[in-house]
C-alpha atoms as a PDB file:
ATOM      1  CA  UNK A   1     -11.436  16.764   0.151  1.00  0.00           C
ATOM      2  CA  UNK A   2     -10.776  14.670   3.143  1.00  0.00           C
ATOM      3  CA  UNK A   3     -12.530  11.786   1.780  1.00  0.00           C
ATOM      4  CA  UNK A   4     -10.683  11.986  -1.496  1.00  0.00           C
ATOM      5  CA  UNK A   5      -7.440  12.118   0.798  1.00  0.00           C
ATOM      6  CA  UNK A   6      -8.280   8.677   2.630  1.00  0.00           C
ATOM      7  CA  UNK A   7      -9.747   7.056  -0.362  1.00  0.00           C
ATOM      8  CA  UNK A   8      -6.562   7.654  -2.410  1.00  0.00           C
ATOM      9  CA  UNK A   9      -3.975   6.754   0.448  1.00  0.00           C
ATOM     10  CA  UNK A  10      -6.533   3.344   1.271  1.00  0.00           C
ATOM     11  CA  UNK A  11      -5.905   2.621  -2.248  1.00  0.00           C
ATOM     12  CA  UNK A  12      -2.247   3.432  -2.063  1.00  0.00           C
ATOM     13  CA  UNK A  13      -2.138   1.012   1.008  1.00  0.00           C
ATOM     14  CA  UNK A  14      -3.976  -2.074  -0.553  1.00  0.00           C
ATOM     15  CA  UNK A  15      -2.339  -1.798  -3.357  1.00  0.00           C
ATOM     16  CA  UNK A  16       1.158  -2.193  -1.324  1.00  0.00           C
ATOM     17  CA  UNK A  17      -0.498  -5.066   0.750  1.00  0.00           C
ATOM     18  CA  UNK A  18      -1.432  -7.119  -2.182  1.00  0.00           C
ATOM     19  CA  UNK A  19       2.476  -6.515  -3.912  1.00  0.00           C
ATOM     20  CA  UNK A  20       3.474  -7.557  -0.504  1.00  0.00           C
ATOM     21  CA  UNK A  21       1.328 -10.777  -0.564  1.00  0.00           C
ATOM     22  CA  UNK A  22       2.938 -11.377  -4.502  1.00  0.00           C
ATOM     23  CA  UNK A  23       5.949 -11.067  -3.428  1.00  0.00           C
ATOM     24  CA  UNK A  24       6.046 -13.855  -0.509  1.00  0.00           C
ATOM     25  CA  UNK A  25       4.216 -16.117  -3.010  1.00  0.00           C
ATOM     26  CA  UNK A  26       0.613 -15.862  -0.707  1.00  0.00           C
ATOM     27  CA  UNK A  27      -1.072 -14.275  -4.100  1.00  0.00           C
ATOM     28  CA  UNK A  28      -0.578 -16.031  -7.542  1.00  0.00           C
ATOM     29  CA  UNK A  29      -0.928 -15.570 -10.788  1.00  0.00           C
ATOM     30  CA  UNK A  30       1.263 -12.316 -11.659  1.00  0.00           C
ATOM     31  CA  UNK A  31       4.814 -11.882 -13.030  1.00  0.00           C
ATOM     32  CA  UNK A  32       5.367 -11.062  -9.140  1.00  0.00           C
ATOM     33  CA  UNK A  33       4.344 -13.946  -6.977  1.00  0.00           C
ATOM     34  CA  UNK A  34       7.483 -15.251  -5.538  1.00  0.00           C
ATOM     35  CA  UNK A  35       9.857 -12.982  -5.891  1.00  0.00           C
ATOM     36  CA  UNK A  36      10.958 -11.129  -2.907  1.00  0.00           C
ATOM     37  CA  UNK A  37      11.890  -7.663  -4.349  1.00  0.00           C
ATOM     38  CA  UNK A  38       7.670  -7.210  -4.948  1.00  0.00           C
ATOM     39  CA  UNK A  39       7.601  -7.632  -0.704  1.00  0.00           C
ATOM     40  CA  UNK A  40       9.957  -5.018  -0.288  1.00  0.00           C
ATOM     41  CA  UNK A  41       8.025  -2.997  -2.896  1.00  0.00           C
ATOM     42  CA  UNK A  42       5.080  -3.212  -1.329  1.00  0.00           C
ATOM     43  CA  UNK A  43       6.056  -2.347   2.232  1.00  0.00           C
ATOM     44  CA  UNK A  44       7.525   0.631   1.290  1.00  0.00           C
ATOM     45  CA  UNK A  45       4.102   1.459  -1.065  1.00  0.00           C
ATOM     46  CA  UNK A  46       1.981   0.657   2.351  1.00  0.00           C
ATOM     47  CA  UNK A  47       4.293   2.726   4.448  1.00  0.00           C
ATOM     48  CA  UNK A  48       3.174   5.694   1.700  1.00  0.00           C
ATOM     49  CA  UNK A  49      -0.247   4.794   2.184  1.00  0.00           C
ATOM     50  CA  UNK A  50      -0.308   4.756   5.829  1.00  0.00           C
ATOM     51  CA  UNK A  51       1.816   7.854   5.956  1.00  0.00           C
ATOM     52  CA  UNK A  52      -0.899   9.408   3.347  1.00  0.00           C
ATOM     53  CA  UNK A  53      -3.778   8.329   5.866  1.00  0.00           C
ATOM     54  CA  UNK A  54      -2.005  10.081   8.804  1.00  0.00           C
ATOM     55  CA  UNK A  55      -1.489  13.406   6.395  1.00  0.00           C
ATOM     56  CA  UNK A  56      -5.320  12.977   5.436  1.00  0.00           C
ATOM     57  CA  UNK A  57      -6.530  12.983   8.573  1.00  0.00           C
ATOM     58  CA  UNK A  58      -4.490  15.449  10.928  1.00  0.00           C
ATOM     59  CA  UNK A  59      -5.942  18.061  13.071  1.00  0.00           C
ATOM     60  CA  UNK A  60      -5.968  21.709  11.470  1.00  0.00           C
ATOM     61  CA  UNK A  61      -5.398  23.054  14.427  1.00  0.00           C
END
């Protein structure tokens, strides 16, 4: 179950860091690239995925 966890918040997280990279114009070739609401997006998304890697991998104890 952990593995699922960190796979699924990883995902989460790259996911954010490539609407991030749209949004400041690094990435091309979407509807997104340029505009700066997509960087704010995707910080936010990688802040969920980071926060979902530090849920998936706490101590139990």
């Amino acid at each position: 179950m952990r593995l699922t966890k960190n796979l699924l918040a990883l995902i989460v997280l790259a996911i954010g860091a490539l609407w991030s990279l749209q949004g400041i114009g690094v990435v091309g070739g979407s509807f997104m690239t340029g505009q700066s609401q997509w960087l704010y997006v995707g910080l936010v998304t990688m802040l969920v995925g980071l926060l979902g890697l530090v849920w998936a991998n706490r101590s139990r104890g």
